[in-house]
N, C-alpha and C. Protein backbone atom coordinates (compact mmCIF):
# COMPACT_ATOMS: atom_id res chain seq x y z
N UNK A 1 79.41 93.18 91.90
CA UNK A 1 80.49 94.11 91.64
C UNK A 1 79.88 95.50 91.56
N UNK A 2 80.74 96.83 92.16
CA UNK A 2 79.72 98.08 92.45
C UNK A 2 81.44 98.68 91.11
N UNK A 3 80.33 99.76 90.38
CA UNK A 3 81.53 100.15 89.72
C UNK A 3 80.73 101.49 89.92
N UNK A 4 81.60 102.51 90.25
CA UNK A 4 81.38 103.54 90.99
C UNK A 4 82.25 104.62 90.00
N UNK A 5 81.27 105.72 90.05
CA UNK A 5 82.29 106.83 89.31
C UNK A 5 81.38 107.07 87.86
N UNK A 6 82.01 108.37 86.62
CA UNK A 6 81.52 108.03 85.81
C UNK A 6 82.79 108.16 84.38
N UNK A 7 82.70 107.55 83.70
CA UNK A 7 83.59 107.63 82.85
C UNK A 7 83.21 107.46 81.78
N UNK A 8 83.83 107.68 80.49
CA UNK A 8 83.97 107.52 78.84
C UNK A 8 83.58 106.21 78.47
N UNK A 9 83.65 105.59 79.24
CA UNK A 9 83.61 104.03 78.75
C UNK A 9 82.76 102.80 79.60
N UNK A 10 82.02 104.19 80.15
CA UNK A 10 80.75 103.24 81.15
C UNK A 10 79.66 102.45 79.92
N UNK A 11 78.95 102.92 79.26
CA UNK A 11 77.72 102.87 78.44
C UNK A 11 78.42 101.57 77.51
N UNK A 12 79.52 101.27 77.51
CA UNK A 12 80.33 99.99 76.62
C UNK A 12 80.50 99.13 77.63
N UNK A 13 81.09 99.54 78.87
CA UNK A 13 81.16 98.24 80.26
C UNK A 13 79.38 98.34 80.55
N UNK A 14 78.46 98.88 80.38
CA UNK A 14 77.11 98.13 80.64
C UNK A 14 76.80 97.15 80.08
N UNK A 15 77.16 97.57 78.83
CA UNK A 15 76.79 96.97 77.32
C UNK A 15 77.16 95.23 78.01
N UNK A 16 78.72 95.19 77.70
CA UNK A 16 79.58 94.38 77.57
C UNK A 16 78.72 93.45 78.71
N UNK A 17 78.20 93.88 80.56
CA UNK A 17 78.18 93.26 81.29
C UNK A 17 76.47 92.69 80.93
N UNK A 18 75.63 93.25 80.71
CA UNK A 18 74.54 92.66 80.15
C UNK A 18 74.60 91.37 78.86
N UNK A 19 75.71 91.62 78.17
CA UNK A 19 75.67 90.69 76.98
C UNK A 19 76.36 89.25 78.14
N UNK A 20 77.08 89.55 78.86
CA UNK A 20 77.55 88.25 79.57
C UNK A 20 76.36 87.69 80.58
N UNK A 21 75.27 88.55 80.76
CA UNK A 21 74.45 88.18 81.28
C UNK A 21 74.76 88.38 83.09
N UNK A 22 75.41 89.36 83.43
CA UNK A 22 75.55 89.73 84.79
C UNK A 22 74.94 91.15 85.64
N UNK A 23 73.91 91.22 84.59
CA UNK A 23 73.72 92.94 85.39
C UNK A 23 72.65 92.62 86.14
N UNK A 24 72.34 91.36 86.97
CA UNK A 24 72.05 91.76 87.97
C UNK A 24 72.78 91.45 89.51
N UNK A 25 73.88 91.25 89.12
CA UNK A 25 75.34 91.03 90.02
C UNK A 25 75.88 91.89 90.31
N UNK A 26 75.74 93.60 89.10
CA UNK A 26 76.40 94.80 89.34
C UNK A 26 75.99 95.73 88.69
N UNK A 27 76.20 96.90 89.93
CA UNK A 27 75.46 97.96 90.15
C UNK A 27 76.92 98.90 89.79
N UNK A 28 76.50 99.86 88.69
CA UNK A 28 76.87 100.99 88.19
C UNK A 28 76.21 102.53 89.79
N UNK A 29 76.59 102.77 90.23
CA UNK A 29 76.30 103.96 91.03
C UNK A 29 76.26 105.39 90.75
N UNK A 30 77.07 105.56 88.73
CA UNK A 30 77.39 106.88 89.14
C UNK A 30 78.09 107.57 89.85
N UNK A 31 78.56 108.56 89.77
CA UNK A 31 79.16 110.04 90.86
C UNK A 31 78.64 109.77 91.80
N UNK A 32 79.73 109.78 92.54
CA UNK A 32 79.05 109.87 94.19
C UNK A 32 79.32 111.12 94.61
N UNK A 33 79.17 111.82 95.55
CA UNK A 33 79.51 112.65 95.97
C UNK A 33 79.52 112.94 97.59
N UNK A 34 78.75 112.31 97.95
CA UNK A 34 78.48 111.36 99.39
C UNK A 34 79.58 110.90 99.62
N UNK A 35 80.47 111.77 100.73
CA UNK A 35 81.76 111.09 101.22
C UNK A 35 81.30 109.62 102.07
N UNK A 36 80.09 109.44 103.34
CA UNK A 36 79.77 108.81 103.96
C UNK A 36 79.74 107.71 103.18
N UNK A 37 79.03 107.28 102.15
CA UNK A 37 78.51 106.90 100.89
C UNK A 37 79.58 105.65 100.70
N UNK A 38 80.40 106.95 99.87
CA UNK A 38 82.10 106.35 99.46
C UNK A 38 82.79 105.33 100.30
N UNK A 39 82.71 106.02 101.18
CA UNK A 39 83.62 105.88 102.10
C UNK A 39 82.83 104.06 102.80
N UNK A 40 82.04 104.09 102.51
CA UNK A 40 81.40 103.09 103.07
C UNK A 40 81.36 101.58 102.23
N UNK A 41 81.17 102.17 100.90
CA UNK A 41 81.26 101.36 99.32
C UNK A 41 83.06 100.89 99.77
N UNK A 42 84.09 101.29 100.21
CA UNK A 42 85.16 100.75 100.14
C UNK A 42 85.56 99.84 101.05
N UNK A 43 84.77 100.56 102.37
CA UNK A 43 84.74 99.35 103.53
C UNK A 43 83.98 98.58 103.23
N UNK A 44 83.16 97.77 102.75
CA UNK A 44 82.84 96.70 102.27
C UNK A 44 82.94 95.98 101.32
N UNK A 45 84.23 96.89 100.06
CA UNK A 45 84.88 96.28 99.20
C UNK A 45 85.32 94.95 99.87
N UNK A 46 86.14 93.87 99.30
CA UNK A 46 86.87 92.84 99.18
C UNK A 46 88.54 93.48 98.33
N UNK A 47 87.91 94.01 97.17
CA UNK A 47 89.36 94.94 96.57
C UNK A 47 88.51 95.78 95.83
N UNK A 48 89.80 96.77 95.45
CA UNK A 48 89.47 98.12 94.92
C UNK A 48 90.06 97.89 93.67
N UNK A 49 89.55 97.74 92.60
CA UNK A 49 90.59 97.63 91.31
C UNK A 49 90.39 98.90 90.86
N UNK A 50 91.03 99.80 89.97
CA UNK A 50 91.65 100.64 89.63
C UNK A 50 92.74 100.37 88.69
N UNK A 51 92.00 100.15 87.35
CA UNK A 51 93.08 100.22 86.31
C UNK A 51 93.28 101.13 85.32
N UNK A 52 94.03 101.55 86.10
CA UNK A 52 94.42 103.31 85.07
C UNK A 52 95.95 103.73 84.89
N UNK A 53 96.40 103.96 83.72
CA UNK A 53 98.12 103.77 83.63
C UNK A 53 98.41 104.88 84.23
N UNK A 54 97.73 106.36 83.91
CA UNK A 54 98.14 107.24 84.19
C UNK A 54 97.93 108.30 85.29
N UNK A 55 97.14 107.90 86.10
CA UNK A 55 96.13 109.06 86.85
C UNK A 55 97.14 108.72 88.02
N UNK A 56 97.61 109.66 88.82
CA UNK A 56 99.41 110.40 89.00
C UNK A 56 98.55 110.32 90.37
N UNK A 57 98.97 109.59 91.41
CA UNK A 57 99.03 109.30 93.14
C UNK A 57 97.67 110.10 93.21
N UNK A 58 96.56 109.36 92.44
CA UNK A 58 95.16 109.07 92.60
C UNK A 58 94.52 108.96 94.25
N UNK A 59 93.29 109.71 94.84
CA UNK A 59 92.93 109.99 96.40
C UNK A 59 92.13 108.63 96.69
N UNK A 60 91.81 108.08 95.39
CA UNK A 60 90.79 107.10 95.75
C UNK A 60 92.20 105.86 96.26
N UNK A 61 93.08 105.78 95.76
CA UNK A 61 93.49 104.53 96.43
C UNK A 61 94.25 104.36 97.88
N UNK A 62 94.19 106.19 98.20
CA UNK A 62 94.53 106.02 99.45
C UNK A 62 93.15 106.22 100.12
N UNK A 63 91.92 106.49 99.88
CA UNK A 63 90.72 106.57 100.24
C UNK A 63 90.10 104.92 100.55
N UNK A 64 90.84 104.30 99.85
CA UNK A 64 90.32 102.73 99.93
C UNK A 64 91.44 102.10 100.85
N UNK A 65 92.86 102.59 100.83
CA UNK A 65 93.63 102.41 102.21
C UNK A 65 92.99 102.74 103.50
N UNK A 66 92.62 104.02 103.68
CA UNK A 66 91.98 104.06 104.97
C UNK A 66 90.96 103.13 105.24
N UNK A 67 90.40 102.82 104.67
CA UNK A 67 88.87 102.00 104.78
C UNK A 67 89.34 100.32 105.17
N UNK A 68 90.90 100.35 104.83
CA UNK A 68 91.43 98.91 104.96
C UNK A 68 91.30 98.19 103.39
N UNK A 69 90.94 98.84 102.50
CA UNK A 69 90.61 97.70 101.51
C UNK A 69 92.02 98.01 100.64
N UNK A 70 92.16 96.92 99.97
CA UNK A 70 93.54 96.82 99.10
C UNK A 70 93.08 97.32 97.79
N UNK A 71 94.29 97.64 97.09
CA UNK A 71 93.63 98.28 95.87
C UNK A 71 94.46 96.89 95.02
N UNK A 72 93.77 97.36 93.69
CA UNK A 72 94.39 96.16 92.45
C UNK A 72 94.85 96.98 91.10
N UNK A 73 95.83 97.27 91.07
CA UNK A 73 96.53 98.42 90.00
C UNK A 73 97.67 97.73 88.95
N UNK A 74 97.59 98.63 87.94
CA UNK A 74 98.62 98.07 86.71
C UNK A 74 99.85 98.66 87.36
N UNK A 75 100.30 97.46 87.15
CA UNK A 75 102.24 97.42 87.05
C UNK A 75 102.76 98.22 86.63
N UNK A 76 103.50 99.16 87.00
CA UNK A 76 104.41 100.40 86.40
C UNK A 76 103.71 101.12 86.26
N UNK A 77 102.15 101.37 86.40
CA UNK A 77 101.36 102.73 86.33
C UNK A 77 101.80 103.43 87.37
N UNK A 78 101.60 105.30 87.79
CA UNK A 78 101.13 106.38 88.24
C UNK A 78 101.00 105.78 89.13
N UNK A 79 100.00 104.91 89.70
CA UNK A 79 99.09 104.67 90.88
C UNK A 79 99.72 103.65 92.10
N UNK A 80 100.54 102.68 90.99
CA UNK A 80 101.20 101.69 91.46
C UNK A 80 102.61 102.09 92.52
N UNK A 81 102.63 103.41 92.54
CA UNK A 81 103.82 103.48 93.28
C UNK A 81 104.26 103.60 94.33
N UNK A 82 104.87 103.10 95.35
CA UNK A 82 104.93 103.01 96.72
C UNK A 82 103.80 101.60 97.12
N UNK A 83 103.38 100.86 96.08
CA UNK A 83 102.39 99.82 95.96
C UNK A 83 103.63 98.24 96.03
N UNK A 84 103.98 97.61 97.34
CA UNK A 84 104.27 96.37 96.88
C UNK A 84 103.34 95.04 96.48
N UNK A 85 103.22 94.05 96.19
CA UNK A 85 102.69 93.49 95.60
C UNK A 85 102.57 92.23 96.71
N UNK A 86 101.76 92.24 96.89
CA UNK A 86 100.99 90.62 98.10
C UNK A 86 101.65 91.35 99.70
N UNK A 87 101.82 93.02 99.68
CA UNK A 87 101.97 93.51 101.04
C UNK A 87 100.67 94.63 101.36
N UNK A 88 100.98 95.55 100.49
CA UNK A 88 100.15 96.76 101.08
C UNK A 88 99.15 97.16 99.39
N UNK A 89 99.43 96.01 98.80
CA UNK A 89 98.10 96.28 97.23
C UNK A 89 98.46 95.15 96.20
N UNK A 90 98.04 95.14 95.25
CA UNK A 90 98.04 94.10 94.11
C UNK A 90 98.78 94.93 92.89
N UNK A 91 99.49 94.24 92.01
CA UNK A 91 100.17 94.91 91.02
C UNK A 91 99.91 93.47 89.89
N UNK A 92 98.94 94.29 89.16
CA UNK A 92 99.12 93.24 87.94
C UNK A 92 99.21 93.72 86.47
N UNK A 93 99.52 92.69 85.63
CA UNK A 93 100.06 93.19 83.76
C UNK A 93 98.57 94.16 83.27
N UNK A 94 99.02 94.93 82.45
CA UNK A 94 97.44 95.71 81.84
C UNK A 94 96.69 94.68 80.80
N UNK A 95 96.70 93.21 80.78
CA UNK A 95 95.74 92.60 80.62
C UNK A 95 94.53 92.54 81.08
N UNK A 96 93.48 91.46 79.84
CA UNK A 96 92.08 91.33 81.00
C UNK A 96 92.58 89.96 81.71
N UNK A 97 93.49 88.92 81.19
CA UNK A 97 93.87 87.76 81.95
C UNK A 97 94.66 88.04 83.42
N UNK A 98 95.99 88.65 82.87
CA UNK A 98 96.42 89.24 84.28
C UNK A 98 95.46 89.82 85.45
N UNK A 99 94.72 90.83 84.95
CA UNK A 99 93.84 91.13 85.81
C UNK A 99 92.70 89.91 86.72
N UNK A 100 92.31 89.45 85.78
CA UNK A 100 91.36 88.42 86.17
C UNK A 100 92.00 87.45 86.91
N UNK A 101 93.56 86.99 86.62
CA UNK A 101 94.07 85.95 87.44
C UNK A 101 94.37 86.68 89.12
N UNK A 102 94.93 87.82 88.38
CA UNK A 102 95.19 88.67 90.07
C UNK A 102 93.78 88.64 90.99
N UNK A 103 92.48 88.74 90.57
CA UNK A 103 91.37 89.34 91.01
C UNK A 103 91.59 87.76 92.01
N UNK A 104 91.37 86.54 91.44
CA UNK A 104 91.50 85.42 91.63
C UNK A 104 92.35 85.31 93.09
N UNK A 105 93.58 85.50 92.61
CA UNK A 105 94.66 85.06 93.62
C UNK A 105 94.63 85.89 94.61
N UNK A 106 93.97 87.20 94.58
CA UNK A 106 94.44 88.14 95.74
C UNK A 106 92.80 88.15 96.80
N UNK A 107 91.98 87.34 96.50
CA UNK A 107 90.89 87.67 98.05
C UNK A 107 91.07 86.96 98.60
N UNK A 108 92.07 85.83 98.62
CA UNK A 108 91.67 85.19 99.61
C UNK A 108 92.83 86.08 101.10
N UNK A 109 93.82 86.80 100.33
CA UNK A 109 94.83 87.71 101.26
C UNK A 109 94.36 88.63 101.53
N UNK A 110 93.05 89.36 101.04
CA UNK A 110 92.65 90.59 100.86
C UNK A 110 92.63 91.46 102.41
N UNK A 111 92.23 90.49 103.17
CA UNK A 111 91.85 91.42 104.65
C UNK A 111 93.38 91.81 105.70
N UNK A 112 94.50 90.78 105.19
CA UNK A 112 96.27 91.29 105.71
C UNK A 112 95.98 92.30 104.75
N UNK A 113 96.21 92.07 103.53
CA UNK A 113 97.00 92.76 102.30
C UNK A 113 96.24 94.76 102.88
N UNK A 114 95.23 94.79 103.08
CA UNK A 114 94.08 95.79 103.37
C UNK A 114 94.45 96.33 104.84
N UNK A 115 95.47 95.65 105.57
CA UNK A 115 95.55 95.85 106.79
C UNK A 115 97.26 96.59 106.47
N UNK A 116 97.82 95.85 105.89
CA UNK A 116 98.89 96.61 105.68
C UNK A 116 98.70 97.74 104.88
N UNK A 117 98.41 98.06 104.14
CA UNK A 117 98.00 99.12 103.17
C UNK A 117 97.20 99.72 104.25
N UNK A 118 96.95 99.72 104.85
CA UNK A 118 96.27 100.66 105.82
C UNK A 118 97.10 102.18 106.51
N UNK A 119 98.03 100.75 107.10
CA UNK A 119 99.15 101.22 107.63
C UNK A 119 100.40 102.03 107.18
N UNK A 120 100.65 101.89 106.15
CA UNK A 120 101.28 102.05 104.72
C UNK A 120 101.38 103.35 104.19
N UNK A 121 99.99 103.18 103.28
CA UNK A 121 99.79 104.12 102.74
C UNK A 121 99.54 105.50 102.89
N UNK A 122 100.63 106.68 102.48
CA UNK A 122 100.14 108.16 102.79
C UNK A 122 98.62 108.59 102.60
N UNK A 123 98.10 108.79 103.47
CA UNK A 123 96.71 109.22 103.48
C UNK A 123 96.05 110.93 103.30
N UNK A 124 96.89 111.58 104.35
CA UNK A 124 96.56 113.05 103.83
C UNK A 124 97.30 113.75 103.17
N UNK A 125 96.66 114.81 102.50
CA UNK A 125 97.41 115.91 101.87
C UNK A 125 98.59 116.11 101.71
N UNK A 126 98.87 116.24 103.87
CA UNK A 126 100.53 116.84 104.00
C UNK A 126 101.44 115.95 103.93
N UNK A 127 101.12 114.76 104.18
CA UNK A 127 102.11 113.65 104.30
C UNK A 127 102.61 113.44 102.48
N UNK A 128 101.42 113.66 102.10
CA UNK A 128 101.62 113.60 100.28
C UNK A 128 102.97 114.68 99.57
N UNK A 129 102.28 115.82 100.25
CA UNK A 129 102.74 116.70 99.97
C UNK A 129 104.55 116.98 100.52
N UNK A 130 104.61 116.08 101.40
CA UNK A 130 105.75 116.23 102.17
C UNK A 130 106.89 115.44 100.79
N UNK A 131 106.26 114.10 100.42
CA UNK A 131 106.39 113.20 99.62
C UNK A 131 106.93 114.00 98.31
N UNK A 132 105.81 114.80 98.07
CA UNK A 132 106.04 115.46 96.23
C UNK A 132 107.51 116.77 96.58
N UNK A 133 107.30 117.39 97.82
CA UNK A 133 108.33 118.42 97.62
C UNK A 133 109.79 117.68 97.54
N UNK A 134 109.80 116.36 98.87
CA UNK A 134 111.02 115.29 98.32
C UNK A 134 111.47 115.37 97.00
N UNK A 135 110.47 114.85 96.28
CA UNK A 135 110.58 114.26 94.88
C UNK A 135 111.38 115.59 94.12
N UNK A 136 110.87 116.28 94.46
CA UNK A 136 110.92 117.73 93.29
C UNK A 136 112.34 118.45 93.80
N UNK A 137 112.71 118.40 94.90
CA UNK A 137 114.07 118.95 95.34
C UNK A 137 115.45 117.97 94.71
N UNK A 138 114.82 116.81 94.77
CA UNK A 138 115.83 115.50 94.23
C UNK A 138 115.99 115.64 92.83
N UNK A 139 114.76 116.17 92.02
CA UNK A 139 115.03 116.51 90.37
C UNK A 139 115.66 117.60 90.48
N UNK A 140 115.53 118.71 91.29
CA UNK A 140 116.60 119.82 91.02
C UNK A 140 117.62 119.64 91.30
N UNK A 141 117.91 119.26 92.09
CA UNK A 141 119.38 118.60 92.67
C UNK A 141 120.15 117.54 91.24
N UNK A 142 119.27 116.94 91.05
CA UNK A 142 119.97 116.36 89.80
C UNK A 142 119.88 116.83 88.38
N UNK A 143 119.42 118.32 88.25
CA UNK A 143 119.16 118.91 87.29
C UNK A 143 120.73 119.65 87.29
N UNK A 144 120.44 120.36 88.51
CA UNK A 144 121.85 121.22 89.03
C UNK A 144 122.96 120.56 88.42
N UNK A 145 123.83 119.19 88.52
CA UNK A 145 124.38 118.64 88.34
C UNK A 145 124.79 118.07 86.95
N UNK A 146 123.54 118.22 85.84
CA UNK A 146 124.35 117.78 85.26
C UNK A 146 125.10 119.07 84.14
N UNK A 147 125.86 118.78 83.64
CA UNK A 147 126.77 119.97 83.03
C UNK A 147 126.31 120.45 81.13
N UNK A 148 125.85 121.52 80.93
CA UNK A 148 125.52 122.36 80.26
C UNK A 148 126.01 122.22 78.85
């Protein structure tokens, strides 16, 4: 398992993965900054998990769309949206069971599921961006409307 990136709560997931006796199964990488790098770590993913409630149409999970790999995200999170579930990504409960059962059930689909999500998923900027001004004309529009 490559866990990539750096966060608040790395030095406790080392901890945690040494006491189970797996660190030499997985490699912590740190910041990448190496698009080639990245970009390469996802094409040879199996899945991309990403469990974060809040981090708002996140680059990495359309960064792991292009690459073909499926992502694995909490249900009703930020990230999860425009995400169906056994089509174009994985949607599971913010458990560690849910998670772990999803991790389970979803490789053996992983290389469709990664192919649709390929296809799928908004990838650049403008297409995003095309997406957010939608969104934001539809709240004014229903802002307009309602009465004072």
């Amino acid at each position: 398992m490559v866990f990539a990136g750096k966060g608040s709560d790395e030095e406790e997931i080392k901890e945690f993965v040494n006491n189970l006796g797996l660190s030499s199964r997985c490699l912590f990488t740190g910041h990448i900054s190496d698009r080639e790098l990245l970009m390469s770590l996802y094409a040879q993913a199996d899945l991309f998990i990403f469990p974060s409630l809040y981090d708002n149409a996140p680059m990495v999970v359309r960064e792991a769309a292009a690459a073909g790999t499926p992502s694995l995200l909490l249900r009703n999170s930020c990230a999860a949206e425009g995400i169906t579930h056994d089509y174009n990504g994985f949607l599971c409960d913010n458990t560690p069971k849910s998670i772990a059962e999803c991790i389970s059930s979803s490789l053996p689909k992983a290389n469709q599921v990664g192919l649709n999500a390929q296809k799928t998923i908004p990838i650049s900027w403008s297409s995003i961006m095309i997406d957010v001004e939608s969104r934001y004309k539809n709240l004014i529009l229903k802002k307009k409307c309602v009465p004072l």
